[in-house]
PDB file of N, CA and C in Angstrom:
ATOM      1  N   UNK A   1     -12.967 114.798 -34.567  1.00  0.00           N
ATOM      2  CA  UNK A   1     -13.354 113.470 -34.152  1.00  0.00           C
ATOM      3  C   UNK A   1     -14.683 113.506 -33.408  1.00  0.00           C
ATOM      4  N   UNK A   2     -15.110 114.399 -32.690  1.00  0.00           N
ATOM      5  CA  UNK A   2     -16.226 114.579 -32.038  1.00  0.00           C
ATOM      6  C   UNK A   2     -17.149 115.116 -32.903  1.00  0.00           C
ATOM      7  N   UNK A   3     -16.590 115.962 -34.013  1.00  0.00           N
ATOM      8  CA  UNK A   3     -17.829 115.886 -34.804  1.00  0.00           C
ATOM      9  C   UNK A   3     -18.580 114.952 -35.290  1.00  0.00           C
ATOM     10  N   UNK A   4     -17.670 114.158 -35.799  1.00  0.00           N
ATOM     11  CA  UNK A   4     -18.082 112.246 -36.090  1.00  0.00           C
ATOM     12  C   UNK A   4     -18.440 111.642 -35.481  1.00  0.00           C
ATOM     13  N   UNK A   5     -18.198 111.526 -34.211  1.00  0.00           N
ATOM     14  CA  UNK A   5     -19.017 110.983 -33.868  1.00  0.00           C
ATOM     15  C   UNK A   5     -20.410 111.205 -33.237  1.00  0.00           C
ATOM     16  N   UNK A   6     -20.478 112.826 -33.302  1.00  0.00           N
ATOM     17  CA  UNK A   6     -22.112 112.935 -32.834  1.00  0.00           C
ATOM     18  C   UNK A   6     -22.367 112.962 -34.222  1.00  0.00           C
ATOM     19  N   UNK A   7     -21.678 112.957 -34.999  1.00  0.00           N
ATOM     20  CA  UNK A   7     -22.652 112.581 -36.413  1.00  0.00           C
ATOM     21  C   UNK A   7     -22.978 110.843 -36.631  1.00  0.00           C
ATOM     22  N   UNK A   8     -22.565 110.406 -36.126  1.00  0.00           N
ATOM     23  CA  UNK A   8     -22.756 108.899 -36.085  1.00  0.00           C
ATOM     24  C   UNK A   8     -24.252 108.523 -35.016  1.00  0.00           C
ATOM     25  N   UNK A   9     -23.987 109.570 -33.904  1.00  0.00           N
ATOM     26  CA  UNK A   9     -24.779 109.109 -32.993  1.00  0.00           C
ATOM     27  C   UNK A   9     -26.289 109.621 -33.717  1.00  0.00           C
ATOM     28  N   UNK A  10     -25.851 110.683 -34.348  1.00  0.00           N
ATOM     29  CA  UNK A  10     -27.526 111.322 -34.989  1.00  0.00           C
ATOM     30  C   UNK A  10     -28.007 110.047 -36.135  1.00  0.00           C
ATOM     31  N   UNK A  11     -27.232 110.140 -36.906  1.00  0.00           N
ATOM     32  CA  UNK A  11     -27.429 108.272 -37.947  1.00  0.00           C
ATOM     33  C   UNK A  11     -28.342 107.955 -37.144  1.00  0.00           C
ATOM     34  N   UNK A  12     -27.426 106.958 -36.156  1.00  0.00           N
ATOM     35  CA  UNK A  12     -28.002 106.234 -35.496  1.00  0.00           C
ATOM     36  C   UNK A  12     -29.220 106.348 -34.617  1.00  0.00           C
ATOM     37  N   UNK A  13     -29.286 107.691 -34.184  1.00  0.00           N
ATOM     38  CA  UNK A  13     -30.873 107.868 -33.579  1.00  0.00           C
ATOM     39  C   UNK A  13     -31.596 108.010 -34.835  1.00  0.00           C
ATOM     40  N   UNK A  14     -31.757 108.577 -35.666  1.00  0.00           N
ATOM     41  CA  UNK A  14     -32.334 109.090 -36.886  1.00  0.00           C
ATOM     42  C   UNK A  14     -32.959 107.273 -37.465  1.00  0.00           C
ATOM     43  N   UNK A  15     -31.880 106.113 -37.638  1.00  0.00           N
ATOM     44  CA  UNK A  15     -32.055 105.214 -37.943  1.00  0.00           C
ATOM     45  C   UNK A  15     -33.083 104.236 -37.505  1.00  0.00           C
ATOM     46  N   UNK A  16     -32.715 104.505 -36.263  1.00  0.00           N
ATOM     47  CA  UNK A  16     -33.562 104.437 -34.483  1.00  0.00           C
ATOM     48  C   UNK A  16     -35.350 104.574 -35.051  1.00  0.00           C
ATOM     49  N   UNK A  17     -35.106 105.903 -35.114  1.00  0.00           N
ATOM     50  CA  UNK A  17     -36.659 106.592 -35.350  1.00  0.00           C
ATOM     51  C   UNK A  17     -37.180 105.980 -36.553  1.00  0.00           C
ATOM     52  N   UNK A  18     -36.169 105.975 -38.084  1.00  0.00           N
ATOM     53  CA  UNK A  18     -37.180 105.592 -38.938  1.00  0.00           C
ATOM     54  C   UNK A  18     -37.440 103.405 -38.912  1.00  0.00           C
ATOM     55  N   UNK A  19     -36.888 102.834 -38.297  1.00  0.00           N
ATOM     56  CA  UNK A  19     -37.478 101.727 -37.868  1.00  0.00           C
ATOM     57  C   UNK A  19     -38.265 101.752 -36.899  1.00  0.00           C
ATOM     58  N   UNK A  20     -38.950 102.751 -36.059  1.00  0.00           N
ATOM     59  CA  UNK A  20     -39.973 102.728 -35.353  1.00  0.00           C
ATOM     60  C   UNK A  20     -40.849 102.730 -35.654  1.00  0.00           C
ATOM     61  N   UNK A  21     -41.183 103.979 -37.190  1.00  0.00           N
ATOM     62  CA  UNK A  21     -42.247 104.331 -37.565  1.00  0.00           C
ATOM     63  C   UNK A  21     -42.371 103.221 -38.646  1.00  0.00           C
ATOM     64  N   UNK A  22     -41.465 102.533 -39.171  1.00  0.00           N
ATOM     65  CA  UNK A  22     -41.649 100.945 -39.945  1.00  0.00           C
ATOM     66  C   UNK A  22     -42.622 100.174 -39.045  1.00  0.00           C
ATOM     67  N   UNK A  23     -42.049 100.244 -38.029  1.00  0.00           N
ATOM     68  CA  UNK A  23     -43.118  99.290 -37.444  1.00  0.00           C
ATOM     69  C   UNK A  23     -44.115  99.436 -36.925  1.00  0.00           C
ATOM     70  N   UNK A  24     -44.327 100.834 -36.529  1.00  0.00           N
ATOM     71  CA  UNK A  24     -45.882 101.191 -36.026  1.00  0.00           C
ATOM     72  C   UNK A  24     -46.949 101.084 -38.021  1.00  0.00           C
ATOM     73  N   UNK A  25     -46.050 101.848 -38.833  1.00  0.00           N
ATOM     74  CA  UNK A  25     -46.489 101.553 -40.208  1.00  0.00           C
ATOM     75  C   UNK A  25     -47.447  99.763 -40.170  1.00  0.00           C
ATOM     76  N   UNK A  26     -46.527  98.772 -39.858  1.00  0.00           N
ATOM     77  CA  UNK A  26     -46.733  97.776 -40.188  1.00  0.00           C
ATOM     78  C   UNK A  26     -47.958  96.750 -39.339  1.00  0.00           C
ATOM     79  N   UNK A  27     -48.081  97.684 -37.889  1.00  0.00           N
ATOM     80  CA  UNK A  27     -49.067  97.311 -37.087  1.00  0.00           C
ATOM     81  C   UNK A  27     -50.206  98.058 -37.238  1.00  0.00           C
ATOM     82  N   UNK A  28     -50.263  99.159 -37.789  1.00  0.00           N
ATOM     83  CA  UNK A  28     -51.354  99.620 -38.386  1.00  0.00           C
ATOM     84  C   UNK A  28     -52.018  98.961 -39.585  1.00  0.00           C
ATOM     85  N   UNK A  29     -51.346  98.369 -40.323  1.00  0.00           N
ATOM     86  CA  UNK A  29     -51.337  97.620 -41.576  1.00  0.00           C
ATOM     87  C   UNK A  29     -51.975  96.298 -40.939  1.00  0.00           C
ATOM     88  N   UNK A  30     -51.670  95.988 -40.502  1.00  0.00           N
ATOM     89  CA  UNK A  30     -52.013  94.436 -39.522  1.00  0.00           C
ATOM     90  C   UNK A  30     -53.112  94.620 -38.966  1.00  0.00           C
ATOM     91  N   UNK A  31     -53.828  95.976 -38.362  1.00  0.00           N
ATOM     92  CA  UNK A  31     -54.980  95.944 -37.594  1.00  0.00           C
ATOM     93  C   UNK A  31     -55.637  96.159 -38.673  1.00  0.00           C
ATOM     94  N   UNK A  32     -55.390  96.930 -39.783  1.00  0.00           N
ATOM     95  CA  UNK A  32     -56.674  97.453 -40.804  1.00  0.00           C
ATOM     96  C   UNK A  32     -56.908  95.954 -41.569  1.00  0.00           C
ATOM     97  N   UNK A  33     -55.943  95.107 -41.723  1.00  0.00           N
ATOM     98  CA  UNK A  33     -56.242  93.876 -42.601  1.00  0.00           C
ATOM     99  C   UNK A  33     -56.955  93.204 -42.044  1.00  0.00           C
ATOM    100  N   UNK A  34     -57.027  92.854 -40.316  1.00  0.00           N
ATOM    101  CA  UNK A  34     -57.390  92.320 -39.409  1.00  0.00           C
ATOM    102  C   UNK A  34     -58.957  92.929 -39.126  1.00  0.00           C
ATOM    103  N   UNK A  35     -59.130  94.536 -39.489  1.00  0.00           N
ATOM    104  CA  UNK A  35     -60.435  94.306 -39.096  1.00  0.00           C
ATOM    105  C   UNK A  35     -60.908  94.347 -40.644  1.00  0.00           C
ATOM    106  N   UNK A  36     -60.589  94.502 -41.486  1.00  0.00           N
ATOM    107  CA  UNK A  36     -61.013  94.199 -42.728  1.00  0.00           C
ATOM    108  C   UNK A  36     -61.646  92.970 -43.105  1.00  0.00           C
ATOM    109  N   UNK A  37     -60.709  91.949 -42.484  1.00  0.00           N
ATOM    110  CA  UNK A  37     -60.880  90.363 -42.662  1.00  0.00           C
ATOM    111  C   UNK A  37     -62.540  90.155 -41.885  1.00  0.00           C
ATOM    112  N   UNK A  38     -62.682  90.761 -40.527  1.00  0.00           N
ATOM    113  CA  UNK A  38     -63.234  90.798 -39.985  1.00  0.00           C
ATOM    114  C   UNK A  38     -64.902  91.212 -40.323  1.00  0.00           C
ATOM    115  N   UNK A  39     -64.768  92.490 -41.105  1.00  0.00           N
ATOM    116  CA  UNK A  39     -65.792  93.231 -41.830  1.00  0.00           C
ATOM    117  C   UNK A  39     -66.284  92.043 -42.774  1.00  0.00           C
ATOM    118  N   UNK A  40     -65.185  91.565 -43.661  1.00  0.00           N
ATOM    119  CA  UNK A  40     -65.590  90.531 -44.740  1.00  0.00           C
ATOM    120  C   UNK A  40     -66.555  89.347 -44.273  1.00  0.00           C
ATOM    121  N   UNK A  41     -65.825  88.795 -42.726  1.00  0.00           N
ATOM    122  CA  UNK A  41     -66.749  87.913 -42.511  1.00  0.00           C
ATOM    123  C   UNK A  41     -67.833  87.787 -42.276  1.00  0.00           C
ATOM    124  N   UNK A  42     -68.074  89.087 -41.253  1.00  0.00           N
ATOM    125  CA  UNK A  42     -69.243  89.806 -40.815  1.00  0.00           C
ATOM    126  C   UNK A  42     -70.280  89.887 -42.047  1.00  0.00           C
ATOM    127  N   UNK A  43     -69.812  90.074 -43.576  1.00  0.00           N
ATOM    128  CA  UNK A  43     -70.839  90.692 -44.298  1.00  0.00           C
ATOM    129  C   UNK A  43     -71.170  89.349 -45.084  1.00  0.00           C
ATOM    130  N   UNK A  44     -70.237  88.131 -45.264  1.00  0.00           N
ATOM    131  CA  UNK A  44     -70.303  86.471 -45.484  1.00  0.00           C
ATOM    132  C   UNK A  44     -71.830  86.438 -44.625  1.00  0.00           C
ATOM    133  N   UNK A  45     -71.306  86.130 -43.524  1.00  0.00           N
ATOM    134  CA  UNK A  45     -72.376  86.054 -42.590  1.00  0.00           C
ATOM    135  C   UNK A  45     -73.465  86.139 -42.663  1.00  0.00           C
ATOM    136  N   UNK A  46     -73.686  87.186 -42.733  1.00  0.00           N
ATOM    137  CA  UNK A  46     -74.992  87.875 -42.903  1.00  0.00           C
ATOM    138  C   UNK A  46     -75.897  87.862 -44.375  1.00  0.00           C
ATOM    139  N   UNK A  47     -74.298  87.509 -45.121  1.00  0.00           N
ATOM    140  CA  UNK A  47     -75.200  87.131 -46.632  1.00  0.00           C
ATOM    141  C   UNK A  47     -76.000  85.389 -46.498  1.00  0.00           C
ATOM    142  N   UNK A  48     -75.421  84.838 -45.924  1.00  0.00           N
ATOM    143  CA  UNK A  48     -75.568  83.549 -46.215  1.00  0.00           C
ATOM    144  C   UNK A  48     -76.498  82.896 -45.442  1.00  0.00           C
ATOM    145  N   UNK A  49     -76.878  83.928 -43.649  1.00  0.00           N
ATOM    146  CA  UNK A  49     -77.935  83.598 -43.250  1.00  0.00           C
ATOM    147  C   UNK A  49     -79.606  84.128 -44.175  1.00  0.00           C
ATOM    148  N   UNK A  50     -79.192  85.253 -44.645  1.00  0.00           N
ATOM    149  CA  UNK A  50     -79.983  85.767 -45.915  1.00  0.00           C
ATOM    150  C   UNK A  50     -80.891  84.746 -46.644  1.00  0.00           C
ATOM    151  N   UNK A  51     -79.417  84.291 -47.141  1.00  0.00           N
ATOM    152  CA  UNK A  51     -80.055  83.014 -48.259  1.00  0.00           C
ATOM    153  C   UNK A  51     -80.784  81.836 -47.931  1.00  0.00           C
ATOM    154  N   UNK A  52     -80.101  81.492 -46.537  1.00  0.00           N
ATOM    155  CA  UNK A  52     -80.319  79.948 -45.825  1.00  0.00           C
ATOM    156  C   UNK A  52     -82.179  80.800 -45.906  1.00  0.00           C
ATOM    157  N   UNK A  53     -82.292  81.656 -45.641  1.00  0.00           N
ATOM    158  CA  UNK A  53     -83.784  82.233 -45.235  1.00  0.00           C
ATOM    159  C   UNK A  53     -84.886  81.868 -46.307  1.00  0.00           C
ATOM    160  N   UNK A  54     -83.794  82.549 -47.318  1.00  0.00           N
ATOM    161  CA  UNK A  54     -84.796  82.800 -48.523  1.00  0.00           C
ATOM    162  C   UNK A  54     -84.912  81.086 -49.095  1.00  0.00           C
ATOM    163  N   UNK A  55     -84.007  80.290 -48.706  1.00  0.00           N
ATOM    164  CA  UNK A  55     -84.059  78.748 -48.902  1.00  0.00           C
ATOM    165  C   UNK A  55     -84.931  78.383 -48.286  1.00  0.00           C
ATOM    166  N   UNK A  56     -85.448  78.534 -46.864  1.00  0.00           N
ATOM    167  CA  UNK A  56     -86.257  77.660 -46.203  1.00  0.00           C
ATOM    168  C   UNK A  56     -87.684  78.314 -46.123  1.00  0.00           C
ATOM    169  N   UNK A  57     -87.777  79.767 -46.713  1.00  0.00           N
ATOM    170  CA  UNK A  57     -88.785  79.590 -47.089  1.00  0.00           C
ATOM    171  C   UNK A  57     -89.486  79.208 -48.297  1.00  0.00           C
ATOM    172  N   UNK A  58     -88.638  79.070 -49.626  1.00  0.00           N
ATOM    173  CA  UNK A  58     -89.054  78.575 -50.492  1.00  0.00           C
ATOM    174  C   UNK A  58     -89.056  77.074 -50.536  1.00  0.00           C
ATOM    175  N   UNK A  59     -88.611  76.279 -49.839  1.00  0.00           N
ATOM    176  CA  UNK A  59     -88.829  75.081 -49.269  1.00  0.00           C
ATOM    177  C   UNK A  59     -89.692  74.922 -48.582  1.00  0.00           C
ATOM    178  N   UNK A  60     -89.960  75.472 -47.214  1.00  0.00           N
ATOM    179  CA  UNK A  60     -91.267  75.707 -46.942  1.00  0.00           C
ATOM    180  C   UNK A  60     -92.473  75.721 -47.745  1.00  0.00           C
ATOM    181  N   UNK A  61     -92.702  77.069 -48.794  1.00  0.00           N
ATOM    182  CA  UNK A  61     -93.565  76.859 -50.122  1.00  0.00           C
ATOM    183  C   UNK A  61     -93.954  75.349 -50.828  1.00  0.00           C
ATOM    184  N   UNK A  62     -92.806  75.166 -51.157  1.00  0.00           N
ATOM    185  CA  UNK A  62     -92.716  74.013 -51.806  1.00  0.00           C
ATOM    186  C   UNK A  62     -93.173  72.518 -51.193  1.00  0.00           C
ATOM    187  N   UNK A  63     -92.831  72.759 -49.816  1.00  0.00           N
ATOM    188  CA  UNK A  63     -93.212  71.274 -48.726  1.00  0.00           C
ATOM    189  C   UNK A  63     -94.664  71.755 -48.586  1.00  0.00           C
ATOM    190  N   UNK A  64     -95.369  72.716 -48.566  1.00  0.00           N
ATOM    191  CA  UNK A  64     -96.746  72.820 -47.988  1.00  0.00           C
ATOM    192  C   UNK A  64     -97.837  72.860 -49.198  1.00  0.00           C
ATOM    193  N   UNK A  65     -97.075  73.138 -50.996  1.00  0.00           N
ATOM    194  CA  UNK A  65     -97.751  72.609 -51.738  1.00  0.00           C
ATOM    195  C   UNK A  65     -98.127  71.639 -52.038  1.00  0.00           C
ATOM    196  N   UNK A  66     -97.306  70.239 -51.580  1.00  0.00           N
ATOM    197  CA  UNK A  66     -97.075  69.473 -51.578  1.00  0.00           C
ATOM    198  C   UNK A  66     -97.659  68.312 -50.449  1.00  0.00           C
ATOM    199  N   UNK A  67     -97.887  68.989 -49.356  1.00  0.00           N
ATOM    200  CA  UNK A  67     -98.199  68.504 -47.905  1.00  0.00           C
ATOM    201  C   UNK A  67     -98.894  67.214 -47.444  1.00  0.00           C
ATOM    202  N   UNK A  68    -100.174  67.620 -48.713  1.00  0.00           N
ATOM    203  CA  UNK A  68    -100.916  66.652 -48.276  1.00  0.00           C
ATOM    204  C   UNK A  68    -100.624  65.404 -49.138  1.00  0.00           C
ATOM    205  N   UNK A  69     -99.436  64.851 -50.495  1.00  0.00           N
ATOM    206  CA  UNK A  69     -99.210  64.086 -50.797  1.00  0.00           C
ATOM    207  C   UNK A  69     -97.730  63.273 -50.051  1.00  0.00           C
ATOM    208  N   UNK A  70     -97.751  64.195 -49.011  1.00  0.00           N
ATOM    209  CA  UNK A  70     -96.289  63.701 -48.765  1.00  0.00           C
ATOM    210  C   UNK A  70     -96.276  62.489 -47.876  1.00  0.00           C
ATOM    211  N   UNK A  71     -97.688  62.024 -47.350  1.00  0.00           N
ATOM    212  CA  UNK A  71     -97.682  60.838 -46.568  1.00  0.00           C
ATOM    213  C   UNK A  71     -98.269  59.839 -47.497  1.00  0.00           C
ATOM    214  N   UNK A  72     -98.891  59.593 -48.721  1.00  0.00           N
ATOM    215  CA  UNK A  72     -99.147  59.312 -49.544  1.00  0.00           C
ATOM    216  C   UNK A  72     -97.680  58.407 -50.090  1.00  0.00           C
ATOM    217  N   UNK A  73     -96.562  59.666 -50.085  1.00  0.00           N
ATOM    218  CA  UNK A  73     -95.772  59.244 -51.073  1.00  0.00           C
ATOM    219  C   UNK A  73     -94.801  58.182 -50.392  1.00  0.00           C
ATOM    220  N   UNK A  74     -94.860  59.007 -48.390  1.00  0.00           N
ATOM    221  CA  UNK A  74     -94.109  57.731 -47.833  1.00  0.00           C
ATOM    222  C   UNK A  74     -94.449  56.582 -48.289  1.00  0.00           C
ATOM    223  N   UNK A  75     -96.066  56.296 -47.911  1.00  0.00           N
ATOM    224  CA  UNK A  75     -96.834  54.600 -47.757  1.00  0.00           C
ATOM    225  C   UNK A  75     -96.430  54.009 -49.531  1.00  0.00           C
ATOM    226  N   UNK A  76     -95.885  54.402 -49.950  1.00  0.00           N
ATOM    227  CA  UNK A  76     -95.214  53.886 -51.450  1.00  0.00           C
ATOM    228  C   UNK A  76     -93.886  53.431 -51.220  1.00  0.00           C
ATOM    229  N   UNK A  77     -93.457  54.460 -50.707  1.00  0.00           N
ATOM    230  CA  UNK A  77     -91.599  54.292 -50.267  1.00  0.00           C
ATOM    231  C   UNK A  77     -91.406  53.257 -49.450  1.00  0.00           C
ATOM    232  N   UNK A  78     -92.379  53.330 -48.507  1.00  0.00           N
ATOM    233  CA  UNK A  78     -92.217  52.177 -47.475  1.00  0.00           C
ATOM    234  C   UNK A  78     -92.500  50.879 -47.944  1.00  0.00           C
ATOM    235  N   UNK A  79     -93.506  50.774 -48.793  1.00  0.00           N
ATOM    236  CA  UNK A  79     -93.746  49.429 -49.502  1.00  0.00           C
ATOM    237  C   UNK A  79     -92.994  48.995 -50.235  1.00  0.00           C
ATOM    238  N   UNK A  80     -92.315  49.758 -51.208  1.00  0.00           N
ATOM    239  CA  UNK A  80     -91.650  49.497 -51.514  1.00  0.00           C
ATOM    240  C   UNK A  80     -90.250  48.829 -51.382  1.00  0.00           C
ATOM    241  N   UNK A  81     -89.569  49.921 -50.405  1.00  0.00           N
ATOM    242  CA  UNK A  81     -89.109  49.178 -49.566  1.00  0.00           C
ATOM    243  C   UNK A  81     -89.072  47.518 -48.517  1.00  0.00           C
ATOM    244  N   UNK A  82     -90.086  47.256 -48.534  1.00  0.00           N
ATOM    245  CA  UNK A  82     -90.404  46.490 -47.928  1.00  0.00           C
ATOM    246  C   UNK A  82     -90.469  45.206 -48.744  1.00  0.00           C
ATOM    247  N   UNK A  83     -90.771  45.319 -50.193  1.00  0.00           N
ATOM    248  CA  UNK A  83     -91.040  44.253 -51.116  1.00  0.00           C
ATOM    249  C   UNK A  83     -89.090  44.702 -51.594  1.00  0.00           C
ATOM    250  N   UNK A  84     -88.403  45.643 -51.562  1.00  0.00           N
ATOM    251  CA  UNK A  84     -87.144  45.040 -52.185  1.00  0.00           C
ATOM    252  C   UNK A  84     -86.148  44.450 -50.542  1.00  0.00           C
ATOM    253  N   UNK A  85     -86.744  44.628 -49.703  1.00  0.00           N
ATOM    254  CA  UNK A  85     -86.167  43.806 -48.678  1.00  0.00           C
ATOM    255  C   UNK A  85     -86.490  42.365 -48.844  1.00  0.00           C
ATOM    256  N   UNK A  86     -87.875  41.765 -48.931  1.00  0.00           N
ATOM    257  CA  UNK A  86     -88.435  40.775 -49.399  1.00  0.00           C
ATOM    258  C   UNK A  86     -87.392  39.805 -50.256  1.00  0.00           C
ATOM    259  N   UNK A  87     -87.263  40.793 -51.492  1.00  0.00           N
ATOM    260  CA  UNK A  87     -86.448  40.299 -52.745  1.00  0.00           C
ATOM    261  C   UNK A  87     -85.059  39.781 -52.252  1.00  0.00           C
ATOM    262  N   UNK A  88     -84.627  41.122 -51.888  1.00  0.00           N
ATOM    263  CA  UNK A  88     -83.131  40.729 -51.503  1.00  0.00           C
ATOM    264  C   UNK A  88     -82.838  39.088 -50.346  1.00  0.00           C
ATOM    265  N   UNK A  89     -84.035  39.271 -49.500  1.00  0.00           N
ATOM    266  CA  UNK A  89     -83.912  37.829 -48.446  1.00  0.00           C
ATOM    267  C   UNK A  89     -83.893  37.193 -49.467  1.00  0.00           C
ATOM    268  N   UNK A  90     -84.675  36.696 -50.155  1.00  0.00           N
ATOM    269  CA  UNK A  90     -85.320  35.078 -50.984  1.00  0.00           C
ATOM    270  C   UNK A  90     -83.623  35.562 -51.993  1.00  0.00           C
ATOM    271  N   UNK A  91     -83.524  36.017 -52.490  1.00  0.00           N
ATOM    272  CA  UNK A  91     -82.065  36.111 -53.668  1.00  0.00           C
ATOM    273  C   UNK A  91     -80.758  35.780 -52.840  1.00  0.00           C
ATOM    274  N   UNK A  92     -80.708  35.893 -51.751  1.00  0.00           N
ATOM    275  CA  UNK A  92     -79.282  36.331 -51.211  1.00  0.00           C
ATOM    276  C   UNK A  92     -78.353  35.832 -51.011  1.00  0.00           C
ATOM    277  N   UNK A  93     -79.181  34.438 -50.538  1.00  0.00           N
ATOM    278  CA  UNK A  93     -77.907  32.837 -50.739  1.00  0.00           C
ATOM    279  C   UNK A  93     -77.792  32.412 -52.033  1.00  0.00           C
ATOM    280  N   UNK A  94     -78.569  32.432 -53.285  1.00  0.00           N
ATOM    281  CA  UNK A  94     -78.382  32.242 -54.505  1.00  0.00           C
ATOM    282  C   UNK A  94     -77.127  33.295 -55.141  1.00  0.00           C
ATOM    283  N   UNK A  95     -77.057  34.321 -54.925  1.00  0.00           N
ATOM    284  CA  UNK A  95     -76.577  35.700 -55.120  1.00  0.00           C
ATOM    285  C   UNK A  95     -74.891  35.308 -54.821  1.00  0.00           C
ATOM    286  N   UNK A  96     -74.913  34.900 -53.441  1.00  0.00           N
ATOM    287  CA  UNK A  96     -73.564  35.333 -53.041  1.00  0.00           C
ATOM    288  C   UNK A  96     -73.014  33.770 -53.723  1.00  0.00           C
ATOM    289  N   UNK A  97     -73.680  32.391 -53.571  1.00  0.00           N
ATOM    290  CA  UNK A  97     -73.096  30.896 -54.025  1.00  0.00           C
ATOM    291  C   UNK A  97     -72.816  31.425 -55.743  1.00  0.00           C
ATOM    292  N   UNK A  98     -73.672  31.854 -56.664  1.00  0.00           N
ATOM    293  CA  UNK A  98     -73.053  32.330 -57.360  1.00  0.00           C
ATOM    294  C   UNK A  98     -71.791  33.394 -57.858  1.00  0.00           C
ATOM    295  N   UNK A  99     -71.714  34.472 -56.670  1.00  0.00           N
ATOM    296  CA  UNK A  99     -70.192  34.989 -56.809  1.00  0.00           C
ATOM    297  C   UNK A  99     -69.455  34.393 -56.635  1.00  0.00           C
ATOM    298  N   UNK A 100     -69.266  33.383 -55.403  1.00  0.00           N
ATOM    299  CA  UNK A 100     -68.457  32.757 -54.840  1.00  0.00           C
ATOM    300  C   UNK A 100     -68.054  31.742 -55.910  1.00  0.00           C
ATOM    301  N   UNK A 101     -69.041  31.084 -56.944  1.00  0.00           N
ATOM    302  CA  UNK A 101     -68.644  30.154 -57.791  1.00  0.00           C
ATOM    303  C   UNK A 101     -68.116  31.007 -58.974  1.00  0.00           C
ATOM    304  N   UNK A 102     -68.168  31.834 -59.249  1.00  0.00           N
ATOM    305  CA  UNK A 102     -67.887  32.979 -60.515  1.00  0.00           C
ATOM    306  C   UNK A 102     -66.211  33.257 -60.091  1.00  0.00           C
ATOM    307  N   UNK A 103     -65.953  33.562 -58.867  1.00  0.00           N
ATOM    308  CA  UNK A 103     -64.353  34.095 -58.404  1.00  0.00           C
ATOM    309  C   UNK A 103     -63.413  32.853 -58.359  1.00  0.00           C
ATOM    310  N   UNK A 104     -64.214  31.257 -57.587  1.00  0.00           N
ATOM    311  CA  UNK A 104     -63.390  30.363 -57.736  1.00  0.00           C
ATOM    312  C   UNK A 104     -63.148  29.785 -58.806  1.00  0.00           C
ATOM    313  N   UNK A 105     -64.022  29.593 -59.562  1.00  0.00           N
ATOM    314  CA  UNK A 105     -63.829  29.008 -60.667  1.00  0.00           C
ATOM    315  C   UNK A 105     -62.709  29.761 -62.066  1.00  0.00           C
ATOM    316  N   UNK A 106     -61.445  29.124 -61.540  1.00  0.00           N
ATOM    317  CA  UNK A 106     -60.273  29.633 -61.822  1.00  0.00           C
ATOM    318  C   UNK A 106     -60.131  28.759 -63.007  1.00  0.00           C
ATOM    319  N   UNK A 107     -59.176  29.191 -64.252  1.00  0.00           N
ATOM    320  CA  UNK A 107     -59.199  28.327 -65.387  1.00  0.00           C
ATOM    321  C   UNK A 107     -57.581  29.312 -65.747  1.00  0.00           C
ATOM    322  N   UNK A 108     -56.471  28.716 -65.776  1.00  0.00           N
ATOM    323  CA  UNK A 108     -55.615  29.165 -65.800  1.00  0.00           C
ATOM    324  C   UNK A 108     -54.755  29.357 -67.212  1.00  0.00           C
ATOM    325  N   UNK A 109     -54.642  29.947 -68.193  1.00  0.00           N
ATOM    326  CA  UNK A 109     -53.878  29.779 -69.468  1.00  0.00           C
ATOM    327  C   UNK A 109     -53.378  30.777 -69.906  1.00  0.00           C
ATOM    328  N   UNK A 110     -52.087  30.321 -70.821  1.00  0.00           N
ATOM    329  CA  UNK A 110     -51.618  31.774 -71.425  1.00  0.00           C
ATOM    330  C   UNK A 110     -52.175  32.787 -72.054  1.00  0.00           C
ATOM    331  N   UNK A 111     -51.644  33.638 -71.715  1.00  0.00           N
ATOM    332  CA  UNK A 111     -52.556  35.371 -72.415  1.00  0.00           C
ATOM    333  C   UNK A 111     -51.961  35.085 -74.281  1.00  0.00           C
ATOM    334  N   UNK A 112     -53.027  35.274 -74.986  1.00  0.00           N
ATOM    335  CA  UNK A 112     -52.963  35.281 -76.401  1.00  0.00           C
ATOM    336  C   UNK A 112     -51.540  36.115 -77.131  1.00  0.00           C
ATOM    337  N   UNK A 113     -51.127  37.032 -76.468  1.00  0.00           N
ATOM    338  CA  UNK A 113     -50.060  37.730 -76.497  1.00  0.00           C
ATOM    339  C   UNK A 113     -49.055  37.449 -76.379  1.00  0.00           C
ATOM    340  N   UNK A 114     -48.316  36.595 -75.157  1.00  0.00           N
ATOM    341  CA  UNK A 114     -47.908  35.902 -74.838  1.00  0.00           C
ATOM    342  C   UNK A 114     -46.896  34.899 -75.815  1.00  0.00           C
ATOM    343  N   UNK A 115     -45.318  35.481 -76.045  1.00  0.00           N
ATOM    344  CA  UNK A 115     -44.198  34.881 -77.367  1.00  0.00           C
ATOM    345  C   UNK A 115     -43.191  34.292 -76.824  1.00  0.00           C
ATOM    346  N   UNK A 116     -43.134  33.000 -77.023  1.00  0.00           N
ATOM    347  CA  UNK A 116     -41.876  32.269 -76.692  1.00  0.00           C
ATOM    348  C   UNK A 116     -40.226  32.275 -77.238  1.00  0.00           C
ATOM    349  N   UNK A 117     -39.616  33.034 -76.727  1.00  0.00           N
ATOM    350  CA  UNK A 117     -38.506  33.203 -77.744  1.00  0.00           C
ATOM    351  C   UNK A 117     -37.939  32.028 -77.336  1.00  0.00           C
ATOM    352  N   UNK A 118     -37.051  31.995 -78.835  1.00  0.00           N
ATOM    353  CA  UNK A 118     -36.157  30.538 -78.800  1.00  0.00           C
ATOM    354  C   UNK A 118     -36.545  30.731 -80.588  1.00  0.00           C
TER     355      UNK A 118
END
């Protein structure tokens, strides 16, 4: 009987031990994913400030070929602007009395589809 039960008690330490090393297993697993994740972002990062770079200087390029038409192109935009603001005032009460007469003007009749049984 005492053999059994220090054979039970060894099980049980033995059992003991290999769920320990499960779980140190599994926190090791957890830190390497963790700094892995970490590495990944780190190298995101660094790619994408990269690019934002290589973007603003070829934007750059591009705005300073450009430079001296770019106030040019406002005083167009702005006029423009300015004559479809124009438009829109003088249209706008005509504009909306016509929706308003387009939605009320209700005319009510049966849909062509529409079968009377009997």
């Amino acid at each position: 009987m005492a053999s059994q039960s220090q054979g039970i008690q060894q099980l049980l330490q033995a059992e003991k031990r290999a769920a320990e090393k499960v779980s140190e297993a599994r926190k090791r697993k957890n830190r390497r994913l963790k700094q892995a994740k970490e590495e990944a972002q780190a190298e995101i990062e660094q790619y994408r400030l990269q690019r934002e770079k290589e973007f603003k200087a070829k934007e750059a390029a591009a705005l300073g070929s450009h430079g001296s038409c770019s106030s040019e192109i406002e005083k167009e935009t702005l006029e423009k602007m300015a004559v479809l603001q124009n438009h829109f005032e003088k249209n706008r009460e005509e504009v909306l009395e016509n929706l308003l007469a387009f939605v009320c003007d209700i005319h009510p009749e049966i849909h062509e589809n529409y079968r009377i049984n009997g």
